[in-house]
C-alpha atoms as a PDB file:
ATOM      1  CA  UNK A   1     -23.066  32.778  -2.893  1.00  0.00           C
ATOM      2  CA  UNK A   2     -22.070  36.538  -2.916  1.00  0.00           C
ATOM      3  CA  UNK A   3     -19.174  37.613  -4.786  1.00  0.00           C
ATOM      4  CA  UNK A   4     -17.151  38.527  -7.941  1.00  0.00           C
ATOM      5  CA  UNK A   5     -17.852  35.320 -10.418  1.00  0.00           C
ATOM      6  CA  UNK A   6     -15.455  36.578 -13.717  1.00  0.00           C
ATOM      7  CA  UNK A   7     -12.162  36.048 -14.330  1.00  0.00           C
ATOM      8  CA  UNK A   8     -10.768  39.457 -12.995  1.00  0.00           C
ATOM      9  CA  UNK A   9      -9.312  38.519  -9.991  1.00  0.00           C
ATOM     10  CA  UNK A  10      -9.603  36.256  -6.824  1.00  0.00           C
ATOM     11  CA  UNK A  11     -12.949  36.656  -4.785  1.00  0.00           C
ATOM     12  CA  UNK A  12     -11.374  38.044  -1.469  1.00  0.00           C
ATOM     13  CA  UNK A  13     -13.180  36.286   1.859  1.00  0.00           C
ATOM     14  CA  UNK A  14     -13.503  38.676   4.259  1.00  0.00           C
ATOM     15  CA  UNK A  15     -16.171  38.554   7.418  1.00  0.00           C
ATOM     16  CA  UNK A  16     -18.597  40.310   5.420  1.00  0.00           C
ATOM     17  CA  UNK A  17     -18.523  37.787   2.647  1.00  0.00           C
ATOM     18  CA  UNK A  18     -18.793  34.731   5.129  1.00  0.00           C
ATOM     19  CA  UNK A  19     -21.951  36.299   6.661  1.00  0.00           C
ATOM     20  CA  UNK A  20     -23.688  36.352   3.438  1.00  0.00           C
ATOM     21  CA  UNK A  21     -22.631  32.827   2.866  1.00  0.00           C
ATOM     22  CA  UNK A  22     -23.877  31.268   5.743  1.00  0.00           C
ATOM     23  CA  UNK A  23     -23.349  27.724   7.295  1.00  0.00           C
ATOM     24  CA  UNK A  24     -26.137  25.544   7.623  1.00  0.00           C
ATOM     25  CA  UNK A  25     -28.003  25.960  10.745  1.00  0.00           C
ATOM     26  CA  UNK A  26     -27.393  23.514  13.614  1.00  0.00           C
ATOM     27  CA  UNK A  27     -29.935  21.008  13.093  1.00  0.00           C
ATOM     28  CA  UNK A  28     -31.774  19.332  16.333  1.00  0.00           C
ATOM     29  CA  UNK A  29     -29.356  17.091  17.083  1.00  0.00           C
ATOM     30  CA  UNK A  30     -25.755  15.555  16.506  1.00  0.00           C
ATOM     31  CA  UNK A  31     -27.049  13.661  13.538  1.00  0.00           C
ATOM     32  CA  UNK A  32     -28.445  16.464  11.401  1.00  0.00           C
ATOM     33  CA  UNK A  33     -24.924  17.847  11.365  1.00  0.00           C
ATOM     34  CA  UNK A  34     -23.017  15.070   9.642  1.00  0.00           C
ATOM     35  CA  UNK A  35     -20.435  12.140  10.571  1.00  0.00           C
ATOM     36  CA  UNK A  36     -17.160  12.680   9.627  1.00  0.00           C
ATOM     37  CA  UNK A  37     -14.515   9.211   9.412  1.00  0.00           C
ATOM     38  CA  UNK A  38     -11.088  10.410  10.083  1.00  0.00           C
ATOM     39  CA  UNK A  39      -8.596   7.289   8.632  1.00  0.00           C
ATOM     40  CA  UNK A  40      -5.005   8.034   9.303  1.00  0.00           C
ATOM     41  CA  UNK A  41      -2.675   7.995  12.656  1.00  0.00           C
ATOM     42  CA  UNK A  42      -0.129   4.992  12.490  1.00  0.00           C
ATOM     43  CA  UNK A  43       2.151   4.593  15.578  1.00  0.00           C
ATOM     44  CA  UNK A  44       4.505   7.132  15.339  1.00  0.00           C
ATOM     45  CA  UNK A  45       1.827   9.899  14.780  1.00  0.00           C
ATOM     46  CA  UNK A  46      -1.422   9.688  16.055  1.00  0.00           C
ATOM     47  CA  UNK A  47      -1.585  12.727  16.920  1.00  0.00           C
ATOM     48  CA  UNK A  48      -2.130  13.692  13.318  1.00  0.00           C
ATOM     49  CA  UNK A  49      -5.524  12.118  13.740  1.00  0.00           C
ATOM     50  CA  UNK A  50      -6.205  13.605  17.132  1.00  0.00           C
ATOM     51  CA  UNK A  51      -6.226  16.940  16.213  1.00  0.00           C
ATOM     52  CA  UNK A  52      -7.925  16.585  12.558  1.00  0.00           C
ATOM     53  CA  UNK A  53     -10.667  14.982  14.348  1.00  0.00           C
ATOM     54  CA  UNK A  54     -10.920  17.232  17.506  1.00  0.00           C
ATOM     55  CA  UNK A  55     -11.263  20.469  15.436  1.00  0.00           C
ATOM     56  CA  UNK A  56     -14.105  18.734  12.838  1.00  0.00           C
ATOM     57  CA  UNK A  57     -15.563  18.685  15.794  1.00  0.00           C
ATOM     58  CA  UNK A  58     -15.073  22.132  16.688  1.00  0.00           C
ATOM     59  CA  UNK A  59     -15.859  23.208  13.643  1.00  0.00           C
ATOM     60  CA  UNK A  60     -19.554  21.244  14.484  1.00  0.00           C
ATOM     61  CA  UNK A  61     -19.515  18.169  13.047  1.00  0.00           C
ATOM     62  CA  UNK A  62     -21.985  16.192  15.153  1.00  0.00           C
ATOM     63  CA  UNK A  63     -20.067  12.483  14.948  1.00  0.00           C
ATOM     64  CA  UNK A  64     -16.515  11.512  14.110  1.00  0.00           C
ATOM     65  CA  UNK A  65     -14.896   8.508  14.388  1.00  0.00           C
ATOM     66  CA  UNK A  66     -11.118   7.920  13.981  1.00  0.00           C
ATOM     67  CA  UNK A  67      -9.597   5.178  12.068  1.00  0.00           C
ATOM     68  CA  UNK A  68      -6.076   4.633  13.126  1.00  0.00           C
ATOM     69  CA  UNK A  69      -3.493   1.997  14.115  1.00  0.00           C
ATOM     70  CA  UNK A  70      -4.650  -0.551  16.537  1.00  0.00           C
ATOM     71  CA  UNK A  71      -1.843   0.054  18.810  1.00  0.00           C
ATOM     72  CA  UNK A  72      -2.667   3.578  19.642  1.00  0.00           C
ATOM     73  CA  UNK A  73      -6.667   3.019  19.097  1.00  0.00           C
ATOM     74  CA  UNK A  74      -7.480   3.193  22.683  1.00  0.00           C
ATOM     75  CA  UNK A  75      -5.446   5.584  23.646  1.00  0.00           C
ATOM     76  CA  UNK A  76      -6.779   8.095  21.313  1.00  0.00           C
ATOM     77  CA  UNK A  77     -10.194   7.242  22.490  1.00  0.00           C
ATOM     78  CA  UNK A  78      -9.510   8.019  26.143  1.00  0.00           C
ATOM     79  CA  UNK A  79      -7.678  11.505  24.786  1.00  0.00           C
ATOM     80  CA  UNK A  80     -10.684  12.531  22.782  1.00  0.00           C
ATOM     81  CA  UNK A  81     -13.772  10.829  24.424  1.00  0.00           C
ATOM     82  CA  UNK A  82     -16.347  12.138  22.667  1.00  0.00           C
ATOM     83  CA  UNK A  83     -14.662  10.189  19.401  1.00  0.00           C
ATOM     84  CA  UNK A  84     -15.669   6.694  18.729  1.00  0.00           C
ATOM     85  CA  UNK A  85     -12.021   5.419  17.670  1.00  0.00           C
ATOM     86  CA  UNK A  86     -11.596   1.884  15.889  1.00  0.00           C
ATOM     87  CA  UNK A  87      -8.089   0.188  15.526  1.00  0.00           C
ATOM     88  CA  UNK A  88      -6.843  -0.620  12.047  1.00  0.00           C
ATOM     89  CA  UNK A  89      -4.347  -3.590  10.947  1.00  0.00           C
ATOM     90  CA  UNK A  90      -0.662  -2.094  11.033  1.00  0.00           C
ATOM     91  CA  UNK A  91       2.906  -3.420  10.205  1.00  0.00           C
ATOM     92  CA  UNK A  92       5.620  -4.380  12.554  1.00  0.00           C
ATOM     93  CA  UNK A  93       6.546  -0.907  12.723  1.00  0.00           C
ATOM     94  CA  UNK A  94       3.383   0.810  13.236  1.00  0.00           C
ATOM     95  CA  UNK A  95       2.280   2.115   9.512  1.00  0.00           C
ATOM     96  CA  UNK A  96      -1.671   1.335   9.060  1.00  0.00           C
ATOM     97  CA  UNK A  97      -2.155  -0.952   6.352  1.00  0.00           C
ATOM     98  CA  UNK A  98      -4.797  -1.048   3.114  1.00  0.00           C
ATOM     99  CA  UNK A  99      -7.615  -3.196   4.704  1.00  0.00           C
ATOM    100  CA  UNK A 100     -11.240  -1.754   4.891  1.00  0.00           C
ATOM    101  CA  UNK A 101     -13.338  -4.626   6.644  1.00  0.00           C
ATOM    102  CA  UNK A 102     -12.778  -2.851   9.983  1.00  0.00           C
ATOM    103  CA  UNK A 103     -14.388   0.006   8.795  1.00  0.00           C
ATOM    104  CA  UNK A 104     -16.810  -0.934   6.172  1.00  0.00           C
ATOM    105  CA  UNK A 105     -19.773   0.214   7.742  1.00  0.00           C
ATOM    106  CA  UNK A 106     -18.197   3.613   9.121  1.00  0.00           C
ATOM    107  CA  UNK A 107     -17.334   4.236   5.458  1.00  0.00           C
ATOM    108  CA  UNK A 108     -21.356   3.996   4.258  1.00  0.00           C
ATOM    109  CA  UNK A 109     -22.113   6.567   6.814  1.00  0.00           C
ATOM    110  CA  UNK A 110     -19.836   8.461   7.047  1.00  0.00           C
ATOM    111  CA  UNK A 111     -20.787  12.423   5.379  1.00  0.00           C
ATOM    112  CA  UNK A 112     -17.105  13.282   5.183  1.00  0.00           C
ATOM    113  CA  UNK A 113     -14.194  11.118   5.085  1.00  0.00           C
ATOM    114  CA  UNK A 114     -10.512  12.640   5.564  1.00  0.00           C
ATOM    115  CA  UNK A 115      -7.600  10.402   4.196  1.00  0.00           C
ATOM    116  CA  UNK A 116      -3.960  11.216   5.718  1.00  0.00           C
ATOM    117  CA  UNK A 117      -3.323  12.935   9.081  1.00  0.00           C
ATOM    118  CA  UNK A 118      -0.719  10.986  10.363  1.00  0.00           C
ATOM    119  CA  UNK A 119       0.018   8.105   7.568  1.00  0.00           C
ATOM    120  CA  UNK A 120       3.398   7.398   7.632  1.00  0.00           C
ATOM    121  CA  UNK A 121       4.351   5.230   4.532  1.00  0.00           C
ATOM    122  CA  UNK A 122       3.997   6.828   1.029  1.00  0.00           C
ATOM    123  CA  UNK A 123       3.385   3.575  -0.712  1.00  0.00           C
ATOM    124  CA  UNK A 124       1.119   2.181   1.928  1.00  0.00           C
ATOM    125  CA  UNK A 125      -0.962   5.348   1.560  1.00  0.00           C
ATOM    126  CA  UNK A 126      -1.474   4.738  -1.920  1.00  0.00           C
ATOM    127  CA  UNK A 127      -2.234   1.194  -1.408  1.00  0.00           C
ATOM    128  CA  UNK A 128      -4.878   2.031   1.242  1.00  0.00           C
ATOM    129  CA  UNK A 129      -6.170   5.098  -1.348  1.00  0.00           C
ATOM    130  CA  UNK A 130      -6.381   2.105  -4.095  1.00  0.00           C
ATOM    131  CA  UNK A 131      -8.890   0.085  -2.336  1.00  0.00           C
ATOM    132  CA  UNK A 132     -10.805   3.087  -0.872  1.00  0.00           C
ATOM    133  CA  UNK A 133     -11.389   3.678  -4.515  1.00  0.00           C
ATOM    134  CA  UNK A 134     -12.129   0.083  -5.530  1.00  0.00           C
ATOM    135  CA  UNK A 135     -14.502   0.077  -2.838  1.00  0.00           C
ATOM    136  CA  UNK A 136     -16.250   3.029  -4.299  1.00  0.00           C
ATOM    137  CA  UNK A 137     -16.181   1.770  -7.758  1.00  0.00           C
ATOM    138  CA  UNK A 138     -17.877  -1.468  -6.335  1.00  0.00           C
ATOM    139  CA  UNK A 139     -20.542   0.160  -5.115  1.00  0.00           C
ATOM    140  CA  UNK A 140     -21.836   1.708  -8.477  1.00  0.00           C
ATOM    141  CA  UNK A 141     -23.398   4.719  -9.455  1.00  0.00           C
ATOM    142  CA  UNK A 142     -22.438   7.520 -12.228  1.00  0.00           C
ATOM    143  CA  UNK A 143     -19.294   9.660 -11.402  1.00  0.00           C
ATOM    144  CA  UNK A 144     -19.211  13.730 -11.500  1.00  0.00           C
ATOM    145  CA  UNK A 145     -21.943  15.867  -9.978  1.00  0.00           C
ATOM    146  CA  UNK A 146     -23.443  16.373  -6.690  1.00  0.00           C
ATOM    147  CA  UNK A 147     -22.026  13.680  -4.525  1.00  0.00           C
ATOM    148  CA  UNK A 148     -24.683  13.425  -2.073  1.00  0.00           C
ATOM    149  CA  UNK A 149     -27.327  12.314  -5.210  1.00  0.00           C
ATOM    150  CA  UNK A 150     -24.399   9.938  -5.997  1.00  0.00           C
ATOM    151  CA  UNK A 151     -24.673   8.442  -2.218  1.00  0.00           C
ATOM    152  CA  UNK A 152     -20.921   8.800  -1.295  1.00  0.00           C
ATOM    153  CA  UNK A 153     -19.042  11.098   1.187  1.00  0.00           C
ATOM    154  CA  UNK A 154     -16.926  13.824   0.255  1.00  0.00           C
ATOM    155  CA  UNK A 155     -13.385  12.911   0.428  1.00  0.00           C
ATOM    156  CA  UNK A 156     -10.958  15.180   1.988  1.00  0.00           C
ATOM    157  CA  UNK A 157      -7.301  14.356   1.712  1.00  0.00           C
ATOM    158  CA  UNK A 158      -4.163  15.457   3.134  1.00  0.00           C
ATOM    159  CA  UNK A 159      -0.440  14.805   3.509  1.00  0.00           C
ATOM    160  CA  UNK A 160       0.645  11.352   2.433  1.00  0.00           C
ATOM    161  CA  UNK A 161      -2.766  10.576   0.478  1.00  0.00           C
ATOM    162  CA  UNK A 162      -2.178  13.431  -1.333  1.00  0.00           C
ATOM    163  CA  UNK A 163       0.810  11.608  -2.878  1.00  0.00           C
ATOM    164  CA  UNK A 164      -0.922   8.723  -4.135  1.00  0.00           C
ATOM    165  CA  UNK A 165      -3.426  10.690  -6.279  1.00  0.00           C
ATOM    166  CA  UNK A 166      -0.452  10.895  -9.618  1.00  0.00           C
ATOM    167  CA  UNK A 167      -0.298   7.355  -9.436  1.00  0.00           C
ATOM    168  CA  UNK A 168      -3.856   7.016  -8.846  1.00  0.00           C
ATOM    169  CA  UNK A 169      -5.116   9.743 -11.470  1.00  0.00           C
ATOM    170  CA  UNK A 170      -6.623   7.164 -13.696  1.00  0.00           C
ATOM    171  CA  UNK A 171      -8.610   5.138 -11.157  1.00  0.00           C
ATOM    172  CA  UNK A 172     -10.349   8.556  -9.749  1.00  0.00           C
ATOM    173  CA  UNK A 173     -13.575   8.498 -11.748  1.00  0.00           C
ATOM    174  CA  UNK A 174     -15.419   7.600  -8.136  1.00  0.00           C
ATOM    175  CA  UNK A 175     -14.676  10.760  -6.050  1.00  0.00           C
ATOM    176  CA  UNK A 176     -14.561  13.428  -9.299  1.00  0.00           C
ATOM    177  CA  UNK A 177     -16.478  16.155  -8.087  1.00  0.00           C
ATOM    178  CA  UNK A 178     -16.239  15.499  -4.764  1.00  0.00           C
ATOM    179  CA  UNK A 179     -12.910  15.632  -3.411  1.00  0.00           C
ATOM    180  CA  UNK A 180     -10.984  18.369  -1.497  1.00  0.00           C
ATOM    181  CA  UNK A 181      -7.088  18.463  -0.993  1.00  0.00           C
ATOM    182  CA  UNK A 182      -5.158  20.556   1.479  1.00  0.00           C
ATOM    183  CA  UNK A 183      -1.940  20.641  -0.228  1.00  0.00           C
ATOM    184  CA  UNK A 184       0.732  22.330   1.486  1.00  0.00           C
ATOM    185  CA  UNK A 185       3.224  23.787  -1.466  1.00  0.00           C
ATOM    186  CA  UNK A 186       5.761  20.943  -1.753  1.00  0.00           C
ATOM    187  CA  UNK A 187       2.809  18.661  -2.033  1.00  0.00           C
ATOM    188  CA  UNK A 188       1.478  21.012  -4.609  1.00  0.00           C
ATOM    189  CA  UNK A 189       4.468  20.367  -6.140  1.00  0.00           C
ATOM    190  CA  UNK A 190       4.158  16.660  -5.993  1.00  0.00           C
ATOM    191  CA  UNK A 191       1.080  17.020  -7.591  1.00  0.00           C
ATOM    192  CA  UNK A 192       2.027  19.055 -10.519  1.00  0.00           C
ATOM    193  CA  UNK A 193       5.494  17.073 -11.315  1.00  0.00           C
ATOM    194  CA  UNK A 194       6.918  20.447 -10.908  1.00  0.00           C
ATOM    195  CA  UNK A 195       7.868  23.211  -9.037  1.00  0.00           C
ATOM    196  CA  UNK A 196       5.191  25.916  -8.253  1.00  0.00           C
ATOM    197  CA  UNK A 197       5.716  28.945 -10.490  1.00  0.00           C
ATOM    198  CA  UNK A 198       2.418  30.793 -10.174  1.00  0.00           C
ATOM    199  CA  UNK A 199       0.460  29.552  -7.272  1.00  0.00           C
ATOM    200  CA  UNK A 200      -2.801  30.906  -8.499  1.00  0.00           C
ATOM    201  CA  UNK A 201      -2.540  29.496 -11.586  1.00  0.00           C
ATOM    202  CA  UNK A 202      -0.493  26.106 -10.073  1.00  0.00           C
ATOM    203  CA  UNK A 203      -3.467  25.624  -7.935  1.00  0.00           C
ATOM    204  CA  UNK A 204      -6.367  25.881 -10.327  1.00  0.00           C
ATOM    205  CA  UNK A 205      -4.558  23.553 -12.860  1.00  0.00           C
ATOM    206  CA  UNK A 206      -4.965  20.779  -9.516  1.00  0.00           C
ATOM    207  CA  UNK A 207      -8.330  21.941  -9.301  1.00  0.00           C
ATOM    208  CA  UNK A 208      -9.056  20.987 -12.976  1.00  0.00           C
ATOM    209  CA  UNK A 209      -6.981  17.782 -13.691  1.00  0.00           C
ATOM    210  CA  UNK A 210      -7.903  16.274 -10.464  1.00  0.00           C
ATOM    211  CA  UNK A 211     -11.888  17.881 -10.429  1.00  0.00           C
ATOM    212  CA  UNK A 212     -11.264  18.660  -6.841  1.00  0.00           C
ATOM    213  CA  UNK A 213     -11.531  21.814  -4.630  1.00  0.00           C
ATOM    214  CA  UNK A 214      -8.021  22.772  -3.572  1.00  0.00           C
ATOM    215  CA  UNK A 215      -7.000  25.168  -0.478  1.00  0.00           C
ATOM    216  CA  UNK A 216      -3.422  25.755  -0.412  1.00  0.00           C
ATOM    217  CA  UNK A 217      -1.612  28.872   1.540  1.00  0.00           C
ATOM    218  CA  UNK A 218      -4.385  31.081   1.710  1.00  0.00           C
ATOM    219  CA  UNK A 219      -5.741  30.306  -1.782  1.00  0.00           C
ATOM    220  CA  UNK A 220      -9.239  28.044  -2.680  1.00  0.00           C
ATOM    221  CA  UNK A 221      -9.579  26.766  -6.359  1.00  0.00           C
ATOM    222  CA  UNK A 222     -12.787  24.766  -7.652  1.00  0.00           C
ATOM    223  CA  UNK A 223     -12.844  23.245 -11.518  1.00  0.00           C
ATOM    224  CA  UNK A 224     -15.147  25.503 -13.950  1.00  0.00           C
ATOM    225  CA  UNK A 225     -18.307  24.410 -13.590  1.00  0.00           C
ATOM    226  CA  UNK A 226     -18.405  22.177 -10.506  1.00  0.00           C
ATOM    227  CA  UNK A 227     -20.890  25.212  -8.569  1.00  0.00           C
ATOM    228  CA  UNK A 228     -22.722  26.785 -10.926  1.00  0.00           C
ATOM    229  CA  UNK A 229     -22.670  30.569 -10.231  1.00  0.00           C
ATOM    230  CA  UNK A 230     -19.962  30.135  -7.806  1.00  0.00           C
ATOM    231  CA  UNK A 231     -16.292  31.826  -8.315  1.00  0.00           C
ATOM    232  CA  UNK A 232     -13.734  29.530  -9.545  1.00  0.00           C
ATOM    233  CA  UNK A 233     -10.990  31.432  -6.723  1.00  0.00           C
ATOM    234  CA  UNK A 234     -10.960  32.381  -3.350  1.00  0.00           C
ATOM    235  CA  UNK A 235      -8.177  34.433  -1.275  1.00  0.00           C
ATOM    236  CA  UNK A 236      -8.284  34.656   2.382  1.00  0.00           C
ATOM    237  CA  UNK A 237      -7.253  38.029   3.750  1.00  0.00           C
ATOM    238  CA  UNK A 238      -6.056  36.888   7.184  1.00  0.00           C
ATOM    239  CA  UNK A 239      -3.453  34.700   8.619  1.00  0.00           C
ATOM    240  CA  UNK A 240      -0.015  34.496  10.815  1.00  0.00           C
ATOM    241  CA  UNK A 241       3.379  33.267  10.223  1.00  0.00           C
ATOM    242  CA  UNK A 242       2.550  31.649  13.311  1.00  0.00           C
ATOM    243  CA  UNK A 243       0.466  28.872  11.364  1.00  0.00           C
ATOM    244  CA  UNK A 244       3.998  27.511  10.200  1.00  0.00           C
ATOM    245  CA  UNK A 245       3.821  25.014  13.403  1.00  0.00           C
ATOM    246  CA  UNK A 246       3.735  20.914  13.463  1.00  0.00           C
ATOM    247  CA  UNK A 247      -0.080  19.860  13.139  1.00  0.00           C
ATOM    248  CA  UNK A 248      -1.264  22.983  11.512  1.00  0.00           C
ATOM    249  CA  UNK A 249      -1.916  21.377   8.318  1.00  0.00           C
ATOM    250  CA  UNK A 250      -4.137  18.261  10.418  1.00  0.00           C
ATOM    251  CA  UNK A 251      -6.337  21.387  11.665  1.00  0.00           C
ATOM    252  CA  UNK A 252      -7.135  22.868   8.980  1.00  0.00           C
ATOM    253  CA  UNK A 253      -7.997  19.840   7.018  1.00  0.00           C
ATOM    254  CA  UNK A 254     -10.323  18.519  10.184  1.00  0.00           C
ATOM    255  CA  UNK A 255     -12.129  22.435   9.793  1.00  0.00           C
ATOM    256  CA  UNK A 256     -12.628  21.694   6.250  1.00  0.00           C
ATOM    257  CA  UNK A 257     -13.851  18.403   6.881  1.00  0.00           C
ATOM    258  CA  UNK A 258     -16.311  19.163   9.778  1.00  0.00           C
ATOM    259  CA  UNK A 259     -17.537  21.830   7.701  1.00  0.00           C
ATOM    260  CA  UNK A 260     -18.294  19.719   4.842  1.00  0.00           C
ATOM    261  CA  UNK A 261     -20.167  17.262   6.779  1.00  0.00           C
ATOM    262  CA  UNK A 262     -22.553  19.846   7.985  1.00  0.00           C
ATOM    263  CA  UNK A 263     -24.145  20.262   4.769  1.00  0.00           C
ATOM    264  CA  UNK A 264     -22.092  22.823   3.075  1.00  0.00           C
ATOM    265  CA  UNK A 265     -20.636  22.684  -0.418  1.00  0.00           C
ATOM    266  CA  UNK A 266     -16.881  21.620  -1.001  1.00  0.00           C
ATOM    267  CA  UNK A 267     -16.214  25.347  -1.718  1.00  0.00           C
ATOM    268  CA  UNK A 268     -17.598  27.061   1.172  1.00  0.00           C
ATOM    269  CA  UNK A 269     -16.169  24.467   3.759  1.00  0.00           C
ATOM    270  CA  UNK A 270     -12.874  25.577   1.915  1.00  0.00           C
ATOM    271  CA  UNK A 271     -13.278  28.757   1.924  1.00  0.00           C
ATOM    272  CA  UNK A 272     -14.664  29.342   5.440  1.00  0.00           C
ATOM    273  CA  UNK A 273     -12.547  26.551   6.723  1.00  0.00           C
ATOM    274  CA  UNK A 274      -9.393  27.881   5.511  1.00  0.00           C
ATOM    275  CA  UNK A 275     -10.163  31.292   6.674  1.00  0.00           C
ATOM    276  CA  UNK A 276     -11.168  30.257  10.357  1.00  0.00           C
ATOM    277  CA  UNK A 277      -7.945  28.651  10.374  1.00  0.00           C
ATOM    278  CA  UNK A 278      -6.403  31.856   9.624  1.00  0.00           C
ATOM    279  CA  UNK A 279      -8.269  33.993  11.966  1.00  0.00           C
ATOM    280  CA  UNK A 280      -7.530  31.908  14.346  1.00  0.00           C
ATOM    281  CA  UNK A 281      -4.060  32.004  13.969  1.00  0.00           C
ATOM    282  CA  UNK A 282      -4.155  36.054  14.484  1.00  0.00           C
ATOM    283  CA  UNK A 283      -6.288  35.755  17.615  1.00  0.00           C
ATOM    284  CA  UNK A 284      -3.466  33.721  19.295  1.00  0.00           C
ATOM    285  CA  UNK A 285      -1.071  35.779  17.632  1.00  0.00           C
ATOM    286  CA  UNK A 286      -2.670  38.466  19.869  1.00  0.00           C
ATOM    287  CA  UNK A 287      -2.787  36.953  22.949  1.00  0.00           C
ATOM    288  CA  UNK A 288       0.339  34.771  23.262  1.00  0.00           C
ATOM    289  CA  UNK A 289       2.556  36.066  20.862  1.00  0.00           C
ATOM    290  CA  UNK A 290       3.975  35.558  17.007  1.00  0.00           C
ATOM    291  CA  UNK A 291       5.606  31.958  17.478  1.00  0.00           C
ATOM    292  CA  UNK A 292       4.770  29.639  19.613  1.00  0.00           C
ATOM    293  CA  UNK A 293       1.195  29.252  20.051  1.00  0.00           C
ATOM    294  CA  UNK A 294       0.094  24.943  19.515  1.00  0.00           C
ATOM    295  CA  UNK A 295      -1.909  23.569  16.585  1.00  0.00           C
ATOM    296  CA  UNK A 296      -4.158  22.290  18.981  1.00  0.00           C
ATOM    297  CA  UNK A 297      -5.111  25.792  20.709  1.00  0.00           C
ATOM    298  CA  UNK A 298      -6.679  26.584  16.835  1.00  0.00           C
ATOM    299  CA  UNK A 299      -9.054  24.366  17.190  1.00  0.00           C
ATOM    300  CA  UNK A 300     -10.203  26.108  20.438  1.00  0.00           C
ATOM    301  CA  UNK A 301     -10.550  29.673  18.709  1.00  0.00           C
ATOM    302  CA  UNK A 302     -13.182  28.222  15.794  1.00  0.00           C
ATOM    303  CA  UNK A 303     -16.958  28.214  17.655  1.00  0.00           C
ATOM    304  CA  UNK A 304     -16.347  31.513  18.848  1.00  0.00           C
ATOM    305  CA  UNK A 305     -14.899  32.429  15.626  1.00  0.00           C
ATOM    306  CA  UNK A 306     -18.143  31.146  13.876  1.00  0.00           C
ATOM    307  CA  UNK A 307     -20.432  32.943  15.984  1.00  0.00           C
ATOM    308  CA  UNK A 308     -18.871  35.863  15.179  1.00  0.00           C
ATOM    309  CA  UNK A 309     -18.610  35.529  11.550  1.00  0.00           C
ATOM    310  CA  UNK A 310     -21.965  34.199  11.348  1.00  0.00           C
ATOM    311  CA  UNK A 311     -24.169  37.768  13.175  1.00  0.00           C
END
């Protein structure tokens, strides 16, 4: 990709440097542009789910299927038809628990699997993260590298899942090298057992111990080495205060996500996810104002966007 690839400073993505880092072309049909499994949405908030999924599609994802409690399964397949949406076990009150057999299969196909819009319950979020990974450590294969030679998805994770990955750290082996986390800064904090001091810094020491791609306010960090004669830091130069709204965070990680199933590296869906987010946040800025405008009218904003970004 183009760019600065020292130490000096953070490679700045602008327009100009997304159009000499392309996205993969469109492919002839919905399945040359990758699946993507959204697992999340318990009772209280499927809407979490919703919009993740909506805008990986948006961002031109050809399938997506939504994993999500079984008491709101339907309804979020009527809301978003073109989704094929399959209930999972829940508790009394709604939280979606740690079984897999529902999904199995979804999971073997899937290009891109996002962990967390709408989970509700901390532990059972690290629970369900467990066997995700004891799945993937069932299956077999070496860990680290290119995760498509390795036969498993990328793994993008957000909110709640984000949590579990302290607790977790020493059953990750199976997604190294292939994860991507959308921290917000108190979960940054969560993951570093510590307040953020230098987010630059903060966010590539994530990027290392967890050998993950990391976009967090405006900043992408990869691990040295994990895309050879790629940068090892990003900064988008865009964005609105206006992103501060409920479900912003679900959007951007369903960009990155749809984006990652079309082929691209973790980096680049990062980097032009993050920054599509942003852009889209000062388009709506434009039109409708500083505050106010709905996570789910970013989504709208992003094929446009990539058209534009992309001649």
């Amino acid at each position: 990709m183009p760019g600065r690839t020292d130490s000096s400073g953070p490679t700045l993505v602008t327009p100009s440097l997304l159009r000499e880092w392309p996205l993969p072309p469109p492919g002839r049909d919905k399945y040359s542009r990758g699946s993507v499994l959204v697992v999340g949405g318990a009772r209280a908030t499927p809407g979490a789910a919703l919009l993740a999924g909506a805008t990986a599609l948006r961002a031109g994802a050809g399938k997506l299927t939504l994993a999500v409690a079984e008491s709101v399964a339907v309804q979020l397949g009527v809301a978003l038809p073109e989704c094929g949406s399959i209930g999972l076990p829940e508790t009394a009150d709604g939280s979606v628990k740690p079984e897999l057999d529902r999904i199995s299969s979804y999971l073997d196909k899937a290009d891109t699997v996002l962990v967390g819009p709408g989970l509700d319950d901390p532990d059972l979020a690290a629970q369900l993260l467990a066997v995700l990974l004891e799945r993937e450590a069932g299956r077999g294969g070496p860990s680290g590298g290119d995760p498509d030679a390795r036969g498993g998805p990328a793994v993008v994770l957000d909110a709640y899942a984000l949590g579990a990955l302290v607790s977790l750290e020493d059953q990750l082996d199976p997604w190294r090298g292939r994860m991507i986390l959308t921290p917000n800064r108190t979960e940054a904090e969560v993951l570093l057992g510590r307040e953020v001091d230098d987010l630059e810094a903060d966010l590539a020491e994530i990027s290392d111990r967890f050998d993950a791609v990391v976009s967090c306010q405006g900043l992408v960090t990869q691990p040295p080495g994990l895309e050879l004669g790629e940068p090892e830091l990003w900064k988008i130069t865009t964005g609105h205060g206006g992103l501060g709204t409920s479900g912003s965070g679900d959007v951007l990680a369903g960009a990155i996500a749809g984006l990652r199933a079309r082929g691209t590296s973790s980096a680049q869906a990062a980097c032009w996810g993050t920054h599509l987010h942003a852009s889209a946040a000062d388009r709506l800025a434009s039109r409708l104002g500083p505050l106010g405008f709905l996570a789910r009218e970013l989504a709208d904003e992003l094929p446009a966007l990539m058209l534009e970004f992309s001649v």
